[in-house]
C-alpha atoms as a PDB file:
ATOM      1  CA  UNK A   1     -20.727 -11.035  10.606  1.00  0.00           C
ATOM      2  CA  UNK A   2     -18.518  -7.918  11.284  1.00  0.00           C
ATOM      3  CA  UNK A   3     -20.459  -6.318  13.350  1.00  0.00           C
ATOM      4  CA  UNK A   4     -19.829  -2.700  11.334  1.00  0.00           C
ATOM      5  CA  UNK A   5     -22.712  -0.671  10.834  1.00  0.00           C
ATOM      6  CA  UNK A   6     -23.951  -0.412   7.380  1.00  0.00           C
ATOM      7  CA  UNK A   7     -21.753   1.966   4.906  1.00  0.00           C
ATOM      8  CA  UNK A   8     -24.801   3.890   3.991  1.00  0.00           C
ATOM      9  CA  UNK A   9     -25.577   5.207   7.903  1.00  0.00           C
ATOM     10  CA  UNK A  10     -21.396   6.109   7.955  1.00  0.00           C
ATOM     11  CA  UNK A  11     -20.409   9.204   8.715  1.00  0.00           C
ATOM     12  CA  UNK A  12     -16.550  10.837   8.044  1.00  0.00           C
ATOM     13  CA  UNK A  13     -14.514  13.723   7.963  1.00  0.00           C
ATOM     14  CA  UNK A  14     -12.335  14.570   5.566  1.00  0.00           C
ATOM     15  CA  UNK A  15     -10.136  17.450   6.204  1.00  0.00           C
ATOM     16  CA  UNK A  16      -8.875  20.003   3.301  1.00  0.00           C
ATOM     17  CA  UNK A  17     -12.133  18.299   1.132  1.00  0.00           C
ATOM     18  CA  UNK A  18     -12.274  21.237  -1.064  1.00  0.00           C
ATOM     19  CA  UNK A  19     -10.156  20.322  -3.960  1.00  0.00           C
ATOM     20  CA  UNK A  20      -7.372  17.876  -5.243  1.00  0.00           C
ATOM     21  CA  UNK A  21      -7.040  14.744  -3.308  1.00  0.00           C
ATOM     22  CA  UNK A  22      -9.454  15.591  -0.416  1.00  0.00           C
ATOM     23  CA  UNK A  23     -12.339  16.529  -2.501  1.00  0.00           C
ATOM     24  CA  UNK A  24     -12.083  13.492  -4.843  1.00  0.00           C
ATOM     25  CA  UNK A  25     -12.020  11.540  -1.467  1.00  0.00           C
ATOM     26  CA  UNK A  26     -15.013  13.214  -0.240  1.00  0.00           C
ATOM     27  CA  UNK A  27     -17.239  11.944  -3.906  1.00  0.00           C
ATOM     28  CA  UNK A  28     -15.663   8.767  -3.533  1.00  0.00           C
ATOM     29  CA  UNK A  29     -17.182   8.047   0.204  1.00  0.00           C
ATOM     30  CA  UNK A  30     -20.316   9.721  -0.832  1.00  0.00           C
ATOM     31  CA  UNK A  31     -20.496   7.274  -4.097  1.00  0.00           C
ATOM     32  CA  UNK A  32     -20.172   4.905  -0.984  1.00  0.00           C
ATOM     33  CA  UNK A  33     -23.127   6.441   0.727  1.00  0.00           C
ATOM     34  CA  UNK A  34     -21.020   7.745   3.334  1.00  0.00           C
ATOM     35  CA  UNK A  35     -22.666  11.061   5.053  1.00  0.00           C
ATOM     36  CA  UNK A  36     -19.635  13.792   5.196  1.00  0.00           C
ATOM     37  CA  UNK A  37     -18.495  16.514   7.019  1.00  0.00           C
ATOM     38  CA  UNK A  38     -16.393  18.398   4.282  1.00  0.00           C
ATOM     39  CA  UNK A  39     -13.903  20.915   5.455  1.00  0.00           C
ATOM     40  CA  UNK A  40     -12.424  24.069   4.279  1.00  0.00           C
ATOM     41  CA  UNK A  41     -10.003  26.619   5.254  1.00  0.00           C
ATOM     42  CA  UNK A  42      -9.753  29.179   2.316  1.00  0.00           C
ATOM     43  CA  UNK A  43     -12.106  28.417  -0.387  1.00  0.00           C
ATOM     44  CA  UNK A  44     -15.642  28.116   1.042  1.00  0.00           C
ATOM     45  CA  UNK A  45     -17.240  28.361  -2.734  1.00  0.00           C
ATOM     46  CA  UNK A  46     -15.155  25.498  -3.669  1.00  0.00           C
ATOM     47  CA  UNK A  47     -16.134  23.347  -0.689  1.00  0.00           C
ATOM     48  CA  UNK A  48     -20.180  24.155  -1.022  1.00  0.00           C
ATOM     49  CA  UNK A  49     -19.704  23.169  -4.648  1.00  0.00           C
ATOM     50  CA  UNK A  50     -18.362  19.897  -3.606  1.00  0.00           C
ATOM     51  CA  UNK A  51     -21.706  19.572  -1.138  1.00  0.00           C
ATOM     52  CA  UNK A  52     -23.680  20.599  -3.929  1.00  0.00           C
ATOM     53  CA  UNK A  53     -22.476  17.591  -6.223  1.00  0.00           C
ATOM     54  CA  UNK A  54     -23.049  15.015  -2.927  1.00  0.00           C
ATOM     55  CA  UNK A  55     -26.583  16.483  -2.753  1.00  0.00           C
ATOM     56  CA  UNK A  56     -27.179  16.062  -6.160  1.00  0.00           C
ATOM     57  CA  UNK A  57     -26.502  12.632  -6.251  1.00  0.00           C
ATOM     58  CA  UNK A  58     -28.157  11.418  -3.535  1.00  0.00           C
ATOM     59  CA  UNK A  59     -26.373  12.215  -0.399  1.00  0.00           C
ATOM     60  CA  UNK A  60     -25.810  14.349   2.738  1.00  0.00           C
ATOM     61  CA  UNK A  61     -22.884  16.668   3.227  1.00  0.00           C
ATOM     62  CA  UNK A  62     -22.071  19.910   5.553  1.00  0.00           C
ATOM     63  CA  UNK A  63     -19.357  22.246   4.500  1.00  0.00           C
ATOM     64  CA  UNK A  64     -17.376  23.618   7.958  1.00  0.00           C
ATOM     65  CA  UNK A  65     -14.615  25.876   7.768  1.00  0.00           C
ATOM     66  CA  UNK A  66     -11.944  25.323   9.659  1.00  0.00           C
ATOM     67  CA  UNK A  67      -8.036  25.621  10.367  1.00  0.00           C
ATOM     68  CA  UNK A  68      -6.500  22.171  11.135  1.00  0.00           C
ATOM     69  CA  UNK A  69      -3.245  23.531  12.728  1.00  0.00           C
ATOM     70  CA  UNK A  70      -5.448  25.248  15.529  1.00  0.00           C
ATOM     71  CA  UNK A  71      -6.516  22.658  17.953  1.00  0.00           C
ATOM     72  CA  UNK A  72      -9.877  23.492  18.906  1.00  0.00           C
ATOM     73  CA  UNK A  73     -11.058  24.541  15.177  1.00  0.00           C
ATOM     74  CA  UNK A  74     -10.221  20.537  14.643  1.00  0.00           C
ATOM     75  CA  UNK A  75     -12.012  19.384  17.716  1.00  0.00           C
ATOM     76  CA  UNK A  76     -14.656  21.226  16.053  1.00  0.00           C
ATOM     77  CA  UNK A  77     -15.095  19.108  13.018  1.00  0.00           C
ATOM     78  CA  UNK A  78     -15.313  16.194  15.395  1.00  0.00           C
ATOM     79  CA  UNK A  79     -18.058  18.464  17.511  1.00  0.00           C
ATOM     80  CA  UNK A  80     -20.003  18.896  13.631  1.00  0.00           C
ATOM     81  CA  UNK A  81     -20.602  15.216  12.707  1.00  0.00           C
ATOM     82  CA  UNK A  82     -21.829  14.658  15.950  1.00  0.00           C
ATOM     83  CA  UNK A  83     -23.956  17.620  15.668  1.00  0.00           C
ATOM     84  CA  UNK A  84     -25.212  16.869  12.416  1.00  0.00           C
ATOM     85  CA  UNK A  85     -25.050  13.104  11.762  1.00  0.00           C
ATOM     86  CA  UNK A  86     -24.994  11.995  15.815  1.00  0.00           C
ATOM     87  CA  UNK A  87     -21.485  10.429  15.534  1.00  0.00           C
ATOM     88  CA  UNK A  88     -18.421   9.642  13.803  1.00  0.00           C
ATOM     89  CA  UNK A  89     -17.198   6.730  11.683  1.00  0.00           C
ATOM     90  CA  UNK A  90     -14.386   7.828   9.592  1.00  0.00           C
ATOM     91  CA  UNK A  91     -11.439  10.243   9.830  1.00  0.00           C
ATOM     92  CA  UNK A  92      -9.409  10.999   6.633  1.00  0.00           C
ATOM     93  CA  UNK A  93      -6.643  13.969   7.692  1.00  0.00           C
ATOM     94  CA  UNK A  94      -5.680  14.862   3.754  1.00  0.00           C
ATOM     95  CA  UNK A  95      -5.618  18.910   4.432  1.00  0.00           C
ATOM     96  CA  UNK A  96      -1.097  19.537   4.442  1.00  0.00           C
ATOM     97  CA  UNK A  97       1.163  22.070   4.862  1.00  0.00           C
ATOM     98  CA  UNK A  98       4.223  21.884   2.421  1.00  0.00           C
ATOM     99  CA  UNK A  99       6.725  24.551   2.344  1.00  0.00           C
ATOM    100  CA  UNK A 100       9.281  23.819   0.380  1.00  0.00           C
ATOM    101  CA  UNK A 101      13.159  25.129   0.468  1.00  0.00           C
ATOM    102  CA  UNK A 102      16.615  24.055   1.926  1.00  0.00           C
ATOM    103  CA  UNK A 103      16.315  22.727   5.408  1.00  0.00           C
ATOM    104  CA  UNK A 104      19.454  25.331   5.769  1.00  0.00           C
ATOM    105  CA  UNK A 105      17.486  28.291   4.519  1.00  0.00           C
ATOM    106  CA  UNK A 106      13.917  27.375   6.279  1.00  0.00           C
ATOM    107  CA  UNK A 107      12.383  29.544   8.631  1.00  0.00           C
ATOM    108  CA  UNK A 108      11.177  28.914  12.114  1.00  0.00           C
ATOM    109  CA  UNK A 109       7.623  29.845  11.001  1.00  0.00           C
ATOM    110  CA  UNK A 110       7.749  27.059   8.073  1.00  0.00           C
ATOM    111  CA  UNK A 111       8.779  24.941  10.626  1.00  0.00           C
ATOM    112  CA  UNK A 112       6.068  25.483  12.865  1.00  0.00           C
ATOM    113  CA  UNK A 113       3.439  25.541   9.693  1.00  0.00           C
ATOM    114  CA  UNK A 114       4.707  22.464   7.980  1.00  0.00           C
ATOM    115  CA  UNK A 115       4.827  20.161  11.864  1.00  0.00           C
ATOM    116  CA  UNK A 116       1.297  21.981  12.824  1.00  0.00           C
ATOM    117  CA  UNK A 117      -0.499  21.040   9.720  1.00  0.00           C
ATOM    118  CA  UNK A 118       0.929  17.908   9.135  1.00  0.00           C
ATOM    119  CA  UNK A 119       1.861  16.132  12.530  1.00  0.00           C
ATOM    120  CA  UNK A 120       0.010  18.327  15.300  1.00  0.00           C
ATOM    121  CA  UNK A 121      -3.224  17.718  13.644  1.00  0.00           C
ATOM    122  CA  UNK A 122      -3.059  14.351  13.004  1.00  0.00           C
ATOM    123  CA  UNK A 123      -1.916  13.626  16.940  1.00  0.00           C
ATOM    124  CA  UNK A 124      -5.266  16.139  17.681  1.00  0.00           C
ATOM    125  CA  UNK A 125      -7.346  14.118  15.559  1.00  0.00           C
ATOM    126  CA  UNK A 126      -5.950  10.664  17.008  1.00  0.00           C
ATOM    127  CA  UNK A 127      -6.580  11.816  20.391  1.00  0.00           C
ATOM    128  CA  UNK A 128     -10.148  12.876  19.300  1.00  0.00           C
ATOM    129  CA  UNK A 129     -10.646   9.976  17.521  1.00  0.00           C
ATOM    130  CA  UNK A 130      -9.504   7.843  20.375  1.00  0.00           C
ATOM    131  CA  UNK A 131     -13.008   8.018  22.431  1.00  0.00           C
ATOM    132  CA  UNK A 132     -15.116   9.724  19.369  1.00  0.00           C
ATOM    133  CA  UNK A 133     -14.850   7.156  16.269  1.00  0.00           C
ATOM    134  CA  UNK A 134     -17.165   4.662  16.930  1.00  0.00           C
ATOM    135  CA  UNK A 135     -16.330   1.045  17.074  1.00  0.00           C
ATOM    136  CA  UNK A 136     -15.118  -0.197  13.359  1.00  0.00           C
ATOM    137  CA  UNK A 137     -14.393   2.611  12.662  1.00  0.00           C
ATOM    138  CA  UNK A 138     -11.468   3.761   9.966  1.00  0.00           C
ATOM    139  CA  UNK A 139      -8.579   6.416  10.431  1.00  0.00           C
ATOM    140  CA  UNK A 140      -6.940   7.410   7.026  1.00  0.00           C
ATOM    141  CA  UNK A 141      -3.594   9.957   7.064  1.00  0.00           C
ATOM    142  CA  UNK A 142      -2.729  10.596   3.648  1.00  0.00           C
ATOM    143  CA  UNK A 143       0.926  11.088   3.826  1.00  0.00           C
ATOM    144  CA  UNK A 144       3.627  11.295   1.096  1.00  0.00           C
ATOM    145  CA  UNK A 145       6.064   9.041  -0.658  1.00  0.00           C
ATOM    146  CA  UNK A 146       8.550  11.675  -0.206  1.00  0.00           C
ATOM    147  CA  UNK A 147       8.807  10.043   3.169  1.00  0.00           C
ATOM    148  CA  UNK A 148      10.396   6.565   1.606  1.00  0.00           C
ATOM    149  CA  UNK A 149      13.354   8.849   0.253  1.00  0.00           C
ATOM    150  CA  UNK A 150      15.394  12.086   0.183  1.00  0.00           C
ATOM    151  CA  UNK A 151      14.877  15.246  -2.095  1.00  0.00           C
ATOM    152  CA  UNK A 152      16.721  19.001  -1.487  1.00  0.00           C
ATOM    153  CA  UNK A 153      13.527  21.019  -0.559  1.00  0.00           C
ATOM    154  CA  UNK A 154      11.251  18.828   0.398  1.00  0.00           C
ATOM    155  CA  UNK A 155      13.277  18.130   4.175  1.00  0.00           C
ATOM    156  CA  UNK A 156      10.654  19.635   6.254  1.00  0.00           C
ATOM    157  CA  UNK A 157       7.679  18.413   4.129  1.00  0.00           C
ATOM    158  CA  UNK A 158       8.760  14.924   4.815  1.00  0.00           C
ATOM    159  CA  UNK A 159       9.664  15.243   8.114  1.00  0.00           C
ATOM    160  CA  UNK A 160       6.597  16.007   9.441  1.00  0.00           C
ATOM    161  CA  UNK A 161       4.528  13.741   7.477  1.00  0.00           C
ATOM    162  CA  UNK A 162       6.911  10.507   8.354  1.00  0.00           C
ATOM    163  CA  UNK A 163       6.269  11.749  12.119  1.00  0.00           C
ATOM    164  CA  UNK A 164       2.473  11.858  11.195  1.00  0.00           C
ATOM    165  CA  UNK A 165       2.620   8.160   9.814  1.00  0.00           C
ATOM    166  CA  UNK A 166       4.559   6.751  13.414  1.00  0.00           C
ATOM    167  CA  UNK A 167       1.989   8.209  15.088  1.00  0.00           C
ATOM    168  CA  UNK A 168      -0.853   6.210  12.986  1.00  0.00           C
ATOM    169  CA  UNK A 169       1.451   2.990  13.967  1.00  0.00           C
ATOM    170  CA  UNK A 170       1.543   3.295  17.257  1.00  0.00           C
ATOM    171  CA  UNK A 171      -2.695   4.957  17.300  1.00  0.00           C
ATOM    172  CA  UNK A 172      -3.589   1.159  15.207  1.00  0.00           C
ATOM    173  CA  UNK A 173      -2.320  -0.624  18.269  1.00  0.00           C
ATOM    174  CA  UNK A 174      -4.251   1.236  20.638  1.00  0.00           C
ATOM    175  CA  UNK A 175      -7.921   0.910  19.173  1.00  0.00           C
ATOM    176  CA  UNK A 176      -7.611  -1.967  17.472  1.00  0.00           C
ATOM    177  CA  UNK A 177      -9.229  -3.914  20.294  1.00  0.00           C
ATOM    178  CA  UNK A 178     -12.447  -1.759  19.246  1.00  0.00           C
ATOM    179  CA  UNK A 179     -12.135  -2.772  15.730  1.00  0.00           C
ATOM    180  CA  UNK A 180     -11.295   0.585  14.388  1.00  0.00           C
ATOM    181  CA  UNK A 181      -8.233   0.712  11.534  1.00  0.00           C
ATOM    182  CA  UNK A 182      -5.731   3.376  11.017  1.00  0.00           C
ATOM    183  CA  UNK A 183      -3.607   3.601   7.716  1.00  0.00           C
ATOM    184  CA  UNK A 184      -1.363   5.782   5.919  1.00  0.00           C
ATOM    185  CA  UNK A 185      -1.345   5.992   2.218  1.00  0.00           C
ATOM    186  CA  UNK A 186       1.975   7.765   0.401  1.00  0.00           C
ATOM    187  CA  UNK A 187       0.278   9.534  -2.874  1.00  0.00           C
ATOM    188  CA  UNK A 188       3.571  10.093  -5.485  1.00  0.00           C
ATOM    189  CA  UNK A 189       2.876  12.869  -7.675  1.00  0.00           C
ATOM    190  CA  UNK A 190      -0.758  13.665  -8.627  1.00  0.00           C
ATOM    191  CA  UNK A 191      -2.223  16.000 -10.516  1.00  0.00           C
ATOM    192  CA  UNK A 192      -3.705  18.833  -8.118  1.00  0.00           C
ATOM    193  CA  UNK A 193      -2.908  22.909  -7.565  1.00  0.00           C
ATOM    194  CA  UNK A 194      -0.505  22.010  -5.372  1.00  0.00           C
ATOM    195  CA  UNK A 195       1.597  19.990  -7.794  1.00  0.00           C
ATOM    196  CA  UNK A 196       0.969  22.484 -11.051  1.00  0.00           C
ATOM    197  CA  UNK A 197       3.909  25.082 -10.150  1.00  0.00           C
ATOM    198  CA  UNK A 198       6.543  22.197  -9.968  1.00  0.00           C
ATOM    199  CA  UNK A 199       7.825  22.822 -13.886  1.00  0.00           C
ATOM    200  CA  UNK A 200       9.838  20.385 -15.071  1.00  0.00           C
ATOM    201  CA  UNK A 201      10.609  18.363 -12.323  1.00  0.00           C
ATOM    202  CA  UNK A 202       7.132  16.764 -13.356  1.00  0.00           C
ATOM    203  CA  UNK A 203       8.870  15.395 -16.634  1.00  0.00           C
ATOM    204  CA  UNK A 204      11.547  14.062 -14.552  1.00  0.00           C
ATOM    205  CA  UNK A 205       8.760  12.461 -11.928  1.00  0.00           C
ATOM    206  CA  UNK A 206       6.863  10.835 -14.433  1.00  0.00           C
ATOM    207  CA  UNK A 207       9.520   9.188 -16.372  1.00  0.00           C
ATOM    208  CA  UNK A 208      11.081   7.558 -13.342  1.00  0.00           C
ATOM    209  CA  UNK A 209       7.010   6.436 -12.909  1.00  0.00           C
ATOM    210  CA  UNK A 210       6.554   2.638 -13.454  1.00  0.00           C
ATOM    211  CA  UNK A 211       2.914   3.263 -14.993  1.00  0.00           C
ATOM    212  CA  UNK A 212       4.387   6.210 -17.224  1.00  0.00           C
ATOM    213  CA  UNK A 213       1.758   9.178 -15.584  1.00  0.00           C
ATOM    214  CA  UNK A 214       1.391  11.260 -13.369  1.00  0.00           C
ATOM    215  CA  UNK A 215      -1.460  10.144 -10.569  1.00  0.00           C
ATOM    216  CA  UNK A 216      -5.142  11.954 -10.471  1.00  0.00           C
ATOM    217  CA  UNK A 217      -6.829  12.282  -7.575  1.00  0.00           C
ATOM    218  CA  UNK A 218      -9.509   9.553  -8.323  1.00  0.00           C
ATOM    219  CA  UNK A 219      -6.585   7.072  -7.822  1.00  0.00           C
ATOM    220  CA  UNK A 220      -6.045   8.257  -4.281  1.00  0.00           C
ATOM    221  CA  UNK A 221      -9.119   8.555  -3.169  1.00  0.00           C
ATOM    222  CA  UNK A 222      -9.960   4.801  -4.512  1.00  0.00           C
ATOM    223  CA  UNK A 223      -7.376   3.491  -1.900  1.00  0.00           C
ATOM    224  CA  UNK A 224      -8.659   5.684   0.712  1.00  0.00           C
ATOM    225  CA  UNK A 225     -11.878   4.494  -0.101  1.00  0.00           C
ATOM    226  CA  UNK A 226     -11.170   0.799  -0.057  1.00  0.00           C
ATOM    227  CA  UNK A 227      -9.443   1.716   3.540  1.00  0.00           C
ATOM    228  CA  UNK A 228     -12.401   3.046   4.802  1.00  0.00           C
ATOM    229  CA  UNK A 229     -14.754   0.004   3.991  1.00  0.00           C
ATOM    230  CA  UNK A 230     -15.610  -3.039   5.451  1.00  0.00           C
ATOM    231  CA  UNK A 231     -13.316  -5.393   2.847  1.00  0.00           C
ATOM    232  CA  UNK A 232     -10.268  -3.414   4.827  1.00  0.00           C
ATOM    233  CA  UNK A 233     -11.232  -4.669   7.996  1.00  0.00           C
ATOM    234  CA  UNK A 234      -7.934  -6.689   8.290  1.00  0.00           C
ATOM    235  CA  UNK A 235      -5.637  -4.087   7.610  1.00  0.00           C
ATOM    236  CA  UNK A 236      -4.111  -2.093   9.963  1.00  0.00           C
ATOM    237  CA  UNK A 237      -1.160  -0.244  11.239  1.00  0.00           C
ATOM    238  CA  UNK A 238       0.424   0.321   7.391  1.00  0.00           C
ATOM    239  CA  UNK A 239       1.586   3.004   4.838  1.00  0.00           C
ATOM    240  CA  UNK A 240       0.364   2.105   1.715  1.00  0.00           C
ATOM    241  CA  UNK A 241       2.408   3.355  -1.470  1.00  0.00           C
ATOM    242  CA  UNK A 242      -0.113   4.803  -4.454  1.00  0.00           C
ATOM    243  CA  UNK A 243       2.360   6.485  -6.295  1.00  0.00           C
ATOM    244  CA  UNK A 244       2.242   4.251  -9.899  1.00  0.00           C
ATOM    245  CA  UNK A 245       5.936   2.338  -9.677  1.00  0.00           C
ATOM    246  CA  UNK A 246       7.539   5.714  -8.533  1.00  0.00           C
ATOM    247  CA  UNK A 247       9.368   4.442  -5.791  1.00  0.00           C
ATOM    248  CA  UNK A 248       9.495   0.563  -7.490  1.00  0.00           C
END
């Protein structure tokens, strides 16, 4: 025996659920049976759609807006599952900030937007998550492969989501006595808004792709999902690479 509780009384967050990689995360633990707290910042008719589709098949979902840059809108996601499902058994932080542009030429502001999105609220969430995930519980950061390498434009994004991923490291260590796992998984590119205004650097991406595609964001969210199961009890502490032979 594990000793987890069963998938279907779960609970989880999933930040920036509302499209792209979060929102195919959020179906995926709802498939699961997983009860979710899906999160928004901008689009609040995208994110009730996604809650519509969990309803319709069968599940439970709440749709709360909030910034995860600003502290205390974050602790409030953690407040909502425990409001609405009476605890908290997964975390997946997915929502990023990415500007892009010559570390030379960025701006303090993109600074402060790409290390408060991406590293601030995952060290928020950690914290949170230290005393609020229940035992067995699972911490997902989606990260970035652009962390295993170099590109011109893409210094800052990387920066702050390799700093996210130490801090998931060093977080596995200190819970894993309660049984609860914390994991990074570097997406390469995938096909999302985000991604659609890259031109043809996406020709370039793909080719140097082992699997000869670009990722979708079912094939993310399958690895998160896996992470946040039971059969991923052993694994802890890692950054796992979905990005189809990109970095091979």
């Amino acid at each position: 025996m594990s000793g987890e509780p069963d998938q279907n009384s779960r609970v989880a967050i999933v930040t920036g659920s509302s499209r792209g990689i979060g929102r195919a995360v959020a179906l995926r633990l709802a498939a699961d049976g997983v009860r979710l707290v899906v999160n928004y910042h901008s689009d609040e008719q995208a994110a009730k759609s996604v809650a519509k589709e969990v309803a319709e098949a069968g599940g439970q979902a709440v749709v709360v807006r909030a910034d995860v840059a600003d502290p205390e809108q974050l602790r409030g996601l953690f407040d909502s599952a425990e409001q609405h499902f009476g605890g908290l058994d997964v975390f997946v932080h997915n929502a990023f900030g990415g500007p892009t542009g010559l570390l030379g030429e960025c701006t303090d502001e993109q600074y402060s937007y790409a290390f408060g999105t991406n590293t601030q609220a995952m060290f928020v969430a950690l914290r949170e998550a230290a005393t609020r995930v229940r035992d067995h519980g699972r911490v997902v950061y989606v990260s970035s492969v652009a962390t295993r390498g170099s590109a011109p434009g893409l210094g800052l994004y990387a920066a702050s989501k390799a700093a996210g991923e130490q801090l998931v490291r060093n977080f596995a260590r200190e819970v894993g006595h309660r049984g609860v796992t914390v994991n990074s998984v570097l997406p390469g590119l995938v096909d999302t808004d985000a991604t659609r205004d890259i031109g043809d650097h996406r020709d370039g991406i793909v080719q140097r792709t082992a699997l000869g595609r670009s990722g979708r964001p079912e094939d993310i969210a399958d690895v998160v999902g896996f992470l946040a199961s039971d059969a991923a009890r052993w694994i802890t502490g890692q950054s796992i690479t979905a990005d189809g032979g990109l970095a091979a």
